[in-house]
Protein backbone atom coordinates (compact mmCIF):
# COMPACT_ATOMS: atom_id res chain seq x y z
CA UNK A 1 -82.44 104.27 -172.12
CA UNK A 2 -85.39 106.43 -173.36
CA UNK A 3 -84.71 108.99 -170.94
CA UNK A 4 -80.82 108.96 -171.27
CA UNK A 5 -81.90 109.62 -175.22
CA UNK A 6 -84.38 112.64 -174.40
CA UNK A 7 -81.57 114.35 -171.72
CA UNK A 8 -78.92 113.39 -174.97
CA UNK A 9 -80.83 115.36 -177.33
CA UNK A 10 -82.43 118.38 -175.52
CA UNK A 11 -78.73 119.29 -173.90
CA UNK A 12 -77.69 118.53 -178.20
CA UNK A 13 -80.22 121.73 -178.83
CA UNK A 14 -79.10 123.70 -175.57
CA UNK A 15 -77.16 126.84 -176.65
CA UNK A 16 -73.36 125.74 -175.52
CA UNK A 17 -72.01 129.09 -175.88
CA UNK A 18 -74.48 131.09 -173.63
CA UNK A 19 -73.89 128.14 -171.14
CA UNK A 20 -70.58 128.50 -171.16
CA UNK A 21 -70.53 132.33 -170.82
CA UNK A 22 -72.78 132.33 -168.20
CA UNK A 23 -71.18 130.07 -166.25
CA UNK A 24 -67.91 131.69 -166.71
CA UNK A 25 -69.05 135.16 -165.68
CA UNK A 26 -70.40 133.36 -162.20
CA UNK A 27 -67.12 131.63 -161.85
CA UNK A 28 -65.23 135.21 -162.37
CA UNK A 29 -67.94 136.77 -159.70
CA UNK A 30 -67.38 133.70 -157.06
CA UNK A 31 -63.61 135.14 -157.17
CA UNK A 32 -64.37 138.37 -156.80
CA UNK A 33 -66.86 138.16 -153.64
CA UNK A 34 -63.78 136.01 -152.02
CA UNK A 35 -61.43 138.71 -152.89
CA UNK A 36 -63.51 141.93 -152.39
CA UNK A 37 -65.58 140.31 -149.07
CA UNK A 38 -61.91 138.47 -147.56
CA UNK A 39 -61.65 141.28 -145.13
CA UNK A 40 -64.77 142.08 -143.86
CA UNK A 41 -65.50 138.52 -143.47
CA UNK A 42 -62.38 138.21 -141.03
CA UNK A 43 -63.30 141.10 -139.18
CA UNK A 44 -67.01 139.86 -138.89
CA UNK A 45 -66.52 135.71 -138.45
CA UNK A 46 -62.62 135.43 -138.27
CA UNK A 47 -62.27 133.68 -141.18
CA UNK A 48 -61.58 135.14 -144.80
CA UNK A 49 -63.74 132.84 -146.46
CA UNK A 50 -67.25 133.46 -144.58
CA UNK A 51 -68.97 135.20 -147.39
CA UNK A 52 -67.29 132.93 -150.56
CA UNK A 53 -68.56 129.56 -149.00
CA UNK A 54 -72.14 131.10 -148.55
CA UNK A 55 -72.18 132.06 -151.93
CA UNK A 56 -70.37 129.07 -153.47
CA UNK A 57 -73.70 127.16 -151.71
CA UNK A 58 -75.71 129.26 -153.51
CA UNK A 59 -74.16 129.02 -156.48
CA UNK A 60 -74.34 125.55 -156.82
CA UNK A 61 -77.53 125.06 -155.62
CA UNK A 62 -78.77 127.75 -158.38
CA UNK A 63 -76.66 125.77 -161.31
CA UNK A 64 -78.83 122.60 -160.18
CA UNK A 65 -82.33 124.95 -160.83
CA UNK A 66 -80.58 125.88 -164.48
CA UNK A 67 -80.23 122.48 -164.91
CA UNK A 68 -83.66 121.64 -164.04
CA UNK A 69 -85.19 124.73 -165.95
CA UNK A 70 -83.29 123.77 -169.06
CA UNK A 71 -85.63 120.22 -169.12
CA UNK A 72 -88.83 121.99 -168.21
CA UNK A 73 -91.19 123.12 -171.17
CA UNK A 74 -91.45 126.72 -171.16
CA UNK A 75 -95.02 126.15 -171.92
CA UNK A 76 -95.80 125.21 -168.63
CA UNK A 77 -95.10 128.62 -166.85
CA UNK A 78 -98.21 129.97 -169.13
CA UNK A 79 -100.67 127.53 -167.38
CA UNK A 80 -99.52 128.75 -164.33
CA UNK A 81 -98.88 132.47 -164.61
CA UNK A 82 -102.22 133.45 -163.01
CA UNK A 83 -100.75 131.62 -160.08
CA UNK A 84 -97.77 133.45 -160.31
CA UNK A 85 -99.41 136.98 -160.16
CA UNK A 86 -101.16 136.05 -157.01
CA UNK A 87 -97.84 134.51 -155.68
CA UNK A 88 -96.64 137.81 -156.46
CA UNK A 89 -98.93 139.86 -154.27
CA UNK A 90 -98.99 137.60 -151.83
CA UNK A 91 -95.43 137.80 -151.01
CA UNK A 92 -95.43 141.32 -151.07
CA UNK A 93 -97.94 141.89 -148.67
CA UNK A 94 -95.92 139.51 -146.54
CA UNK A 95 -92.89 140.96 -146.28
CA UNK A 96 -93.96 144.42 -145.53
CA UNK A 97 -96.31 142.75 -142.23
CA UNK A 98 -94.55 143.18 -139.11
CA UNK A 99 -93.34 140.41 -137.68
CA UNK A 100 -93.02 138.45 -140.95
CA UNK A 101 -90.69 140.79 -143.27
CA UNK A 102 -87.18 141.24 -141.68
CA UNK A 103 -85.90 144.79 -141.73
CA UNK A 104 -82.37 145.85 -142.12
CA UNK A 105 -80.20 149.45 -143.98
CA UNK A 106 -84.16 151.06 -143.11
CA UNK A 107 -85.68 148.80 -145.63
CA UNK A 108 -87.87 145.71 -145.33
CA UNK A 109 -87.36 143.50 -148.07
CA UNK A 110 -86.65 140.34 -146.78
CA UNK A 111 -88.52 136.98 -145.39
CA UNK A 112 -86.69 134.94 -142.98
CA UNK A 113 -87.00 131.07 -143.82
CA UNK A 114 -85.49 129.22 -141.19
CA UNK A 115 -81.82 130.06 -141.53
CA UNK A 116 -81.86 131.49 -144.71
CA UNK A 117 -83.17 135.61 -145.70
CA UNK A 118 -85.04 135.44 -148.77
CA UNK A 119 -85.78 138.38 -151.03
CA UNK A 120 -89.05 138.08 -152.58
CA UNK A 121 -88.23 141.00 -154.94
CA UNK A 122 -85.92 138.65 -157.08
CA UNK A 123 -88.40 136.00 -157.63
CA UNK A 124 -91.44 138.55 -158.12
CA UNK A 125 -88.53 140.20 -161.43
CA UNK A 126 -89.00 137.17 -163.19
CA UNK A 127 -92.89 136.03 -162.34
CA UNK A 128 -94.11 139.33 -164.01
CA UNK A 129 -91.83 138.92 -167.15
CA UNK A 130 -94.13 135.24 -167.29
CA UNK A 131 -97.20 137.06 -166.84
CA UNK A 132 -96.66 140.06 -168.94
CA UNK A 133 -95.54 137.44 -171.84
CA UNK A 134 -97.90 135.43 -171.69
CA UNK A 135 -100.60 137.79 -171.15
CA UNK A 136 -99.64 139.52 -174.85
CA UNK A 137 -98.67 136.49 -176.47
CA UNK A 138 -102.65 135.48 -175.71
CA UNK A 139 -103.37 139.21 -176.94
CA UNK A 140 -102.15 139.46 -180.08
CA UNK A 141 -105.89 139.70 -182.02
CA UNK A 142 -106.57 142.84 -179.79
CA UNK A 143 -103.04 144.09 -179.33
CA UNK A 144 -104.44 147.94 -180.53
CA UNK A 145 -107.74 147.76 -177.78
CA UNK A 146 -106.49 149.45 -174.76
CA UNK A 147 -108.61 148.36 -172.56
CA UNK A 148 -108.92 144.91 -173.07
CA UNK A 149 -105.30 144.31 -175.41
CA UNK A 150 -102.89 146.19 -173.44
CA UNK A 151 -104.38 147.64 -169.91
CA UNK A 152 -105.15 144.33 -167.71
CA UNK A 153 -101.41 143.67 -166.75
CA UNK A 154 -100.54 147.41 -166.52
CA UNK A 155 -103.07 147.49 -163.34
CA UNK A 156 -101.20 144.96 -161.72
CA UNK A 157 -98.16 146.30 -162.73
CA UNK A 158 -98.72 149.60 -160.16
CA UNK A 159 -100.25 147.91 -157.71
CA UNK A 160 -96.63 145.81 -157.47
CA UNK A 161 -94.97 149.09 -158.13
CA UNK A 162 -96.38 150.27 -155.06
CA UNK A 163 -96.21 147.68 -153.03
CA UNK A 164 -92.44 147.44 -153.88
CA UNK A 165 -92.11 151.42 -152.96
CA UNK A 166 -93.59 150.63 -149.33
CA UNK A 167 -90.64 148.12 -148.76
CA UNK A 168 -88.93 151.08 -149.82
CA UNK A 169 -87.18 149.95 -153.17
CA UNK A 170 -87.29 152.45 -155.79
CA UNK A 171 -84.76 150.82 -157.82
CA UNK A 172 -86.11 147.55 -157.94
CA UNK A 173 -89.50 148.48 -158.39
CA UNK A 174 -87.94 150.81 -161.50
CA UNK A 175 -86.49 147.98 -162.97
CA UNK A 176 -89.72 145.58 -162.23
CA UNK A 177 -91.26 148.50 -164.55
CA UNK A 178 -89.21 148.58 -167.46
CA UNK A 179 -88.22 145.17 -167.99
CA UNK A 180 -92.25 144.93 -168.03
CA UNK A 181 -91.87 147.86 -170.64
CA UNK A 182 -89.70 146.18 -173.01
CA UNK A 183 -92.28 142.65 -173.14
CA UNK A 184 -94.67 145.69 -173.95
CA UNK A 185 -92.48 147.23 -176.71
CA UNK A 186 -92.11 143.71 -178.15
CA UNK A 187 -95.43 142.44 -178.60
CA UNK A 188 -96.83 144.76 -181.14
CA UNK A 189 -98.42 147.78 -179.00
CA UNK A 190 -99.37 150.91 -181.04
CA UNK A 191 -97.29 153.45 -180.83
CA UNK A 192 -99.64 156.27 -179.63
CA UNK A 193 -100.62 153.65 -176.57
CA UNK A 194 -96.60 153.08 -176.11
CA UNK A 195 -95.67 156.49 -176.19
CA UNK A 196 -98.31 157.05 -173.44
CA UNK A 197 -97.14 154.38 -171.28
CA UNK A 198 -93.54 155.41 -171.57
CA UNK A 199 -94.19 158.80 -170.63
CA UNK A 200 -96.70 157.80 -167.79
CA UNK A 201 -93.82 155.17 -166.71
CA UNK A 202 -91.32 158.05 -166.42
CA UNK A 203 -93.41 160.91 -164.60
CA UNK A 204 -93.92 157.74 -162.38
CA UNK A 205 -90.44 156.66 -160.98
CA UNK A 206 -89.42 160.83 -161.39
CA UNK A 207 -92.35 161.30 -158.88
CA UNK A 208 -91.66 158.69 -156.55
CA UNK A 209 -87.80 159.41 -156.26
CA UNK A 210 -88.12 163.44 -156.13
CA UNK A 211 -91.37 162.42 -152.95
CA UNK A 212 -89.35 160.92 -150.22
CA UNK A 213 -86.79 162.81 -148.40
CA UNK A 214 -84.25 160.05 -148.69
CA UNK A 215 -84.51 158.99 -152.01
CA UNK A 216 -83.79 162.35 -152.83
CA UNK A 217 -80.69 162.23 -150.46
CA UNK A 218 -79.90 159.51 -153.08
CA UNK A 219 -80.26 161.99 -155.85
CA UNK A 220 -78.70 164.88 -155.05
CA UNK A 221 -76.06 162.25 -153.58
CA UNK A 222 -75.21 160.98 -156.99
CA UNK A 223 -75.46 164.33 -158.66
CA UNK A 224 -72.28 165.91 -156.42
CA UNK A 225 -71.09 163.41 -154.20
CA UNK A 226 -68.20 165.16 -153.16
CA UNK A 227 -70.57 167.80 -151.54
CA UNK A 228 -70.61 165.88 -148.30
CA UNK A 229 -67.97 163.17 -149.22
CA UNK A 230 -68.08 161.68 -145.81
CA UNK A 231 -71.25 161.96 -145.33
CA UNK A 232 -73.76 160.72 -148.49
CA UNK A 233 -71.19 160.83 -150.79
CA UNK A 234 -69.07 158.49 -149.38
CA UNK A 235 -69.70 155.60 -151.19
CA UNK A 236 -70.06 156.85 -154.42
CA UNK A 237 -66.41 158.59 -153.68
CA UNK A 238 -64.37 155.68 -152.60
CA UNK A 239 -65.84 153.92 -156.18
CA UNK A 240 -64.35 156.56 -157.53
CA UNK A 241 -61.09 156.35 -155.53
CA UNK A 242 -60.71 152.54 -156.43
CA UNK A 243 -61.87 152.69 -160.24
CA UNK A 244 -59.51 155.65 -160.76
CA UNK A 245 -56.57 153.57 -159.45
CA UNK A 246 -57.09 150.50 -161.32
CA UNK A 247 -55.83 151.40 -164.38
CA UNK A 248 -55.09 149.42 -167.57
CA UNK A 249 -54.34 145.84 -165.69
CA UNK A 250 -55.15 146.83 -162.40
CA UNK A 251 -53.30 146.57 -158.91
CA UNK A 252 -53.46 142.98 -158.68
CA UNK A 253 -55.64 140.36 -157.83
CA UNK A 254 -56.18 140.80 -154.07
CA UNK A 255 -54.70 144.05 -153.47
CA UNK A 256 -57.41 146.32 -153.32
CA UNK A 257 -57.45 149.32 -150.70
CA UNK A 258 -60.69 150.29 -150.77
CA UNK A 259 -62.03 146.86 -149.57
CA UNK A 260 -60.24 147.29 -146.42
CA UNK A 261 -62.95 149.38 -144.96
CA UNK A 262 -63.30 151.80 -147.01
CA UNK A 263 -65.71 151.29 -149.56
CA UNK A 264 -69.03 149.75 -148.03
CA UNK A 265 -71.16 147.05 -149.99
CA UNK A 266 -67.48 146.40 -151.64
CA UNK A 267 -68.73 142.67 -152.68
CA UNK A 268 -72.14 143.24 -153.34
CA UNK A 269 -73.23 146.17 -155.11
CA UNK A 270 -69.91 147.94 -155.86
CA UNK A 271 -68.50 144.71 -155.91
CA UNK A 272 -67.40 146.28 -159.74
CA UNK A 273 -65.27 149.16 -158.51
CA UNK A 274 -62.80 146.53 -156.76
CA UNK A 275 -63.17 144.23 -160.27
CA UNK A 276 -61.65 147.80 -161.61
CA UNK A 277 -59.21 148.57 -158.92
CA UNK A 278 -57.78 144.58 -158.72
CA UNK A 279 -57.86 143.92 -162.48
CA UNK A 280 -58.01 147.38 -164.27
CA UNK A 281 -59.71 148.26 -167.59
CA UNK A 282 -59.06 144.04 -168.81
CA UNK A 283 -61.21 142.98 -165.71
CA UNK A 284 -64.05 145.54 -167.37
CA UNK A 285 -63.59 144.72 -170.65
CA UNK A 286 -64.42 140.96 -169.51
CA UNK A 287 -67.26 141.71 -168.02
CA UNK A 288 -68.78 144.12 -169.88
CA UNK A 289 -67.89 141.70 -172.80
CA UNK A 290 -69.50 139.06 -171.92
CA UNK A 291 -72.95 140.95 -170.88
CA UNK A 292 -72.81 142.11 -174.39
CA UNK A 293 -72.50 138.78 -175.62
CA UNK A 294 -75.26 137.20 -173.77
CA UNK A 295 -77.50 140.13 -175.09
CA UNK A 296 -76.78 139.47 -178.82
CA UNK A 297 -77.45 135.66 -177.77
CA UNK A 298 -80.98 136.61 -176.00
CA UNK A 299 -81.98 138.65 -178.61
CA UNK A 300 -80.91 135.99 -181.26
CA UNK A 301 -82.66 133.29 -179.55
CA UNK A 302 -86.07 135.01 -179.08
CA UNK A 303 -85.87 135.87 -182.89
CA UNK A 304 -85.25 132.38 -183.52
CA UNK A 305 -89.01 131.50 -182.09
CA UNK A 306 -91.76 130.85 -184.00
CA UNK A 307 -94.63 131.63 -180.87
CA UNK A 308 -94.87 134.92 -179.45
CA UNK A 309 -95.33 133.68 -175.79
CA UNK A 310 -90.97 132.15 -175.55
CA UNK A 311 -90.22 135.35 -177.90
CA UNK A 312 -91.40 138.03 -175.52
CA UNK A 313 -90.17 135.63 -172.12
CA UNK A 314 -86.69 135.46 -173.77
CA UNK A 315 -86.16 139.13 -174.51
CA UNK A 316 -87.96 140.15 -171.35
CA UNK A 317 -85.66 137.64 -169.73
CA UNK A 318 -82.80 139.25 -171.87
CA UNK A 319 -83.13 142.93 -171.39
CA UNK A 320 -84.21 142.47 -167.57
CA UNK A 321 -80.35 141.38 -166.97
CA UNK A 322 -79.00 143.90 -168.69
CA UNK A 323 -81.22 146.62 -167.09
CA UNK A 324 -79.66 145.08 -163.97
CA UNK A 325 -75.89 146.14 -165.35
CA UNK A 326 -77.05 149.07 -166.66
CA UNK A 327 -78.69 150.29 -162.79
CA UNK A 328 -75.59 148.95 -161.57
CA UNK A 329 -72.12 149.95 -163.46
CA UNK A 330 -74.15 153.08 -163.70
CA UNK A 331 -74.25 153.50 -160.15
CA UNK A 332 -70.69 152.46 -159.61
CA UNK A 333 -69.91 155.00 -161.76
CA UNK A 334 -71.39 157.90 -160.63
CA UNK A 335 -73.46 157.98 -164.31
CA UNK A 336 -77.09 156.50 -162.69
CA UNK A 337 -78.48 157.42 -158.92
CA UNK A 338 -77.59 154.53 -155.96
CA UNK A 339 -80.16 152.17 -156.40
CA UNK A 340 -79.14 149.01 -154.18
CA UNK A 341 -79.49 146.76 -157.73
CA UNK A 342 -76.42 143.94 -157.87
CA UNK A 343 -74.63 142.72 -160.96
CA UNK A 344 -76.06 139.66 -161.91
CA UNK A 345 -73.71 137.00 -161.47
CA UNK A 346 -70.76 138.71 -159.76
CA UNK A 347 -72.65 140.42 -156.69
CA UNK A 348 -72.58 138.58 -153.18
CA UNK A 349 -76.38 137.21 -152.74
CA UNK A 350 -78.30 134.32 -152.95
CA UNK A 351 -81.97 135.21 -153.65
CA UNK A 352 -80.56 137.28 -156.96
CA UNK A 353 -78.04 134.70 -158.11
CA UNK A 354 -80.70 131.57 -157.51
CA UNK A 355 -82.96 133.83 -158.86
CA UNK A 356 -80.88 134.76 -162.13
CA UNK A 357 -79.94 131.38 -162.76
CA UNK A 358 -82.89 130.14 -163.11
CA UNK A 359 -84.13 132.82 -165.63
CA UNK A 360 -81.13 131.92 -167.82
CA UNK A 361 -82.46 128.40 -167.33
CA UNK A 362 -85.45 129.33 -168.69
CA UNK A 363 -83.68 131.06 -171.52
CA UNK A 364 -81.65 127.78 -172.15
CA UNK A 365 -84.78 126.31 -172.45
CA UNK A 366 -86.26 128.40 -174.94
CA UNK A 367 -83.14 128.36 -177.68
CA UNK A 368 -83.14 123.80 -177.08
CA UNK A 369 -87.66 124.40 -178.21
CA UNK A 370 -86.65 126.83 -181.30
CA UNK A 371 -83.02 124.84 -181.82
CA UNK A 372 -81.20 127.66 -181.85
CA UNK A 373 -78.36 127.05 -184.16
CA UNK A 374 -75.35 130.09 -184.81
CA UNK A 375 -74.75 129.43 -188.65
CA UNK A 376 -70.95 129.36 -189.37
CA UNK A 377 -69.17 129.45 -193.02
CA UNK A 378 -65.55 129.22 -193.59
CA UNK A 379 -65.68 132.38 -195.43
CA UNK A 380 -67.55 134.82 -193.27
CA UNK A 381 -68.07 135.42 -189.76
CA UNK A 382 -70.51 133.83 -187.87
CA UNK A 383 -74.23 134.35 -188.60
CA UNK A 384 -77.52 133.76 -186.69
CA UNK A 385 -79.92 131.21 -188.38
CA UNK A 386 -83.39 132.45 -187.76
């Protein structure tokens, strides 16, 4: 009965809206990868529904780990983030070693357990946020001391950086660094130190992505992709093709040409420009939407906490999402450089929706500890309670 009374009141304290959004949004992208992936999967495994089962498994399995997460005490990830970092480098040493890291597209960023290709990567986006927050949350006396305040997680910041470049994964490895960034911003840095490190942090991924011949490709790629529009333009021109056809309501859910071959990575990471091209500008109002909405709820919730450690994991957790949209829609759109990121919710993948879950779960977590409450009068529009 005690426990029944404990689950009754932390789900009481549980923000119900986020929940609800969240879960939405992954029901919306479990539709999509059936409807964007029902052709290649025929083609591939003669049935239409290879690639929605696969992700439906992973889907539920990753609800379970929200679940879980949402009845774990955030404070327990502190006590083991040193773990974590070494975690970290251990598993990317591992999956660049031959023999051990599975290679596929010319990159090597996957582990082969058993059946199942993991993606270290994912995991490794959300053990730095725990590190880096609770790392300045511990800081906070010395928060203007370089050295000792601010540099420590910086150093193993580039040597993951790196290691992420060898796989080679710009993009993630980009994102790794400014979702690490905005953890920085938030805990109380000086500004001289933060302009340094956001300048250093630029010249950094500029570097890297004008030093390899086909990251540059990439580039140039994105910059005029109808240059060589069969040849590394392709992709980016067939998003174009099928967002430009979508219209205000769309062609129809199902109907989408450009799946049919033409786009490639059509339900993972342009899994968006057939969301456009089946349900038109409504289908990305929805999603963008509800993105926006469970920023303004992040935020909210890591304003609502009184300790600095859930503050920074909630708006690292926060802002590392919608880094993820940003790298993506922008590279469906031809406004950001190809990067390989998915869409958090709605892209085919199990490592990055297990992975994305979980951090939500964590975020769940955090707004049942500080009892995040949205304050409602009759009279006015809804208001956050701090």
């Amino acid at each position: 009965m005690d426990i029944l009374l404990l689950i009754q009141k932390k789900l009481k304290n549980v923000d119900f809206p986020l929940l609800v959004i969240i879960l939405l949004l992954a029901g919306f992208g479990l539709m999509m990868i059936y409807s964007s992936s029902s052709t290649l999967s025929y083609l591939n495994y003669d049935t239409t529904n290879h690639f929605f089962i696969k992700q439906l498994q992973w889907l539920l399995l990753s609800i379970i780990l929200l679940l879980i997460t949402i009845f774990i005490p955030y404070q327990l990830y502190s006590k083991f983030s040193p773990f974590f970092v070494l975690t970290t480098i251990i598993l990317l040493v591992l999956v660049i070693l031959p023999g051990i890291g599975v290679e596929r597209n010319n990159s090597q960023r996957w582990i082969q357990l058993g059946p199942l290709l993991f993606q270290p990567t994912e995991l490794i986006k959300l053990l730095m946020l725990i590190y880096f927050a609770f790392f300045y949350s511990k800081k906070q006396d010395i928060i203007n001391q370089f050295n000792r305040g601010v540099l420590p997680p910086l150093l193993v910041l580039a040597i993951v950086f790196l290691l992420i470049l060898r796989q080679p994964d710009l993009g993630s490895a980009a994102l790794i660094l400014f979702a690490c960034g905005i953890i920085v911003l938030s805990s109380g840095v000086a500004w001289r130190h933060l302009l340094m490190l956001v300048s250093v942090g630029i010249l950094s991924v500029i570097y890297f992505a004008l030093s390899s011949p086909y990251r540059l490709e990439r580039l140039t790629s994105f910059i005029d992709p109808f240059r060589d529009p069969v040849g590394d333009g392709y992709q980016l021109v067939n998003s174009y093709i099928a967002i430009g056809t979508g219209g205000i309501t769309g062609n129809g859910l199902g109907r989408s040409i450009q799946k049919l071959g033409f786009l490639p990575e059509a339900h993972t990471d342009f899994i968006m420009a057939i969301v456009v091209e089946e349900l038109g500008l409504m289908g990305l109002l929805f999603v963008i939407g509800a993105y926006i909405f469970i920023m303004f709820r992040g935020v909210a919730i890591a304003k609502a906490c009184d300790n600095m450690f859930p503050k920074l994991l909630a708006m690292g957790i926060t802002f590392q999402i919608m880094l993820q949209v940003i790298f993506n829609l922008g590279a469906v759109s031809g406004l950001l450089p190809i990067t390989g990121i998915p869409l958090p919710l709605i892209s085919y993948g199990g490592s990055s929706t297990i992975v994305t879950m979980t951090s939500f779960g964590i975020l769940l977590q955090i707004s049942a500890q500080a009892n995040f409450k949205p304050k409602v009068s009759k009279n006015q529009l809804p208001e956050y309670q701090f």
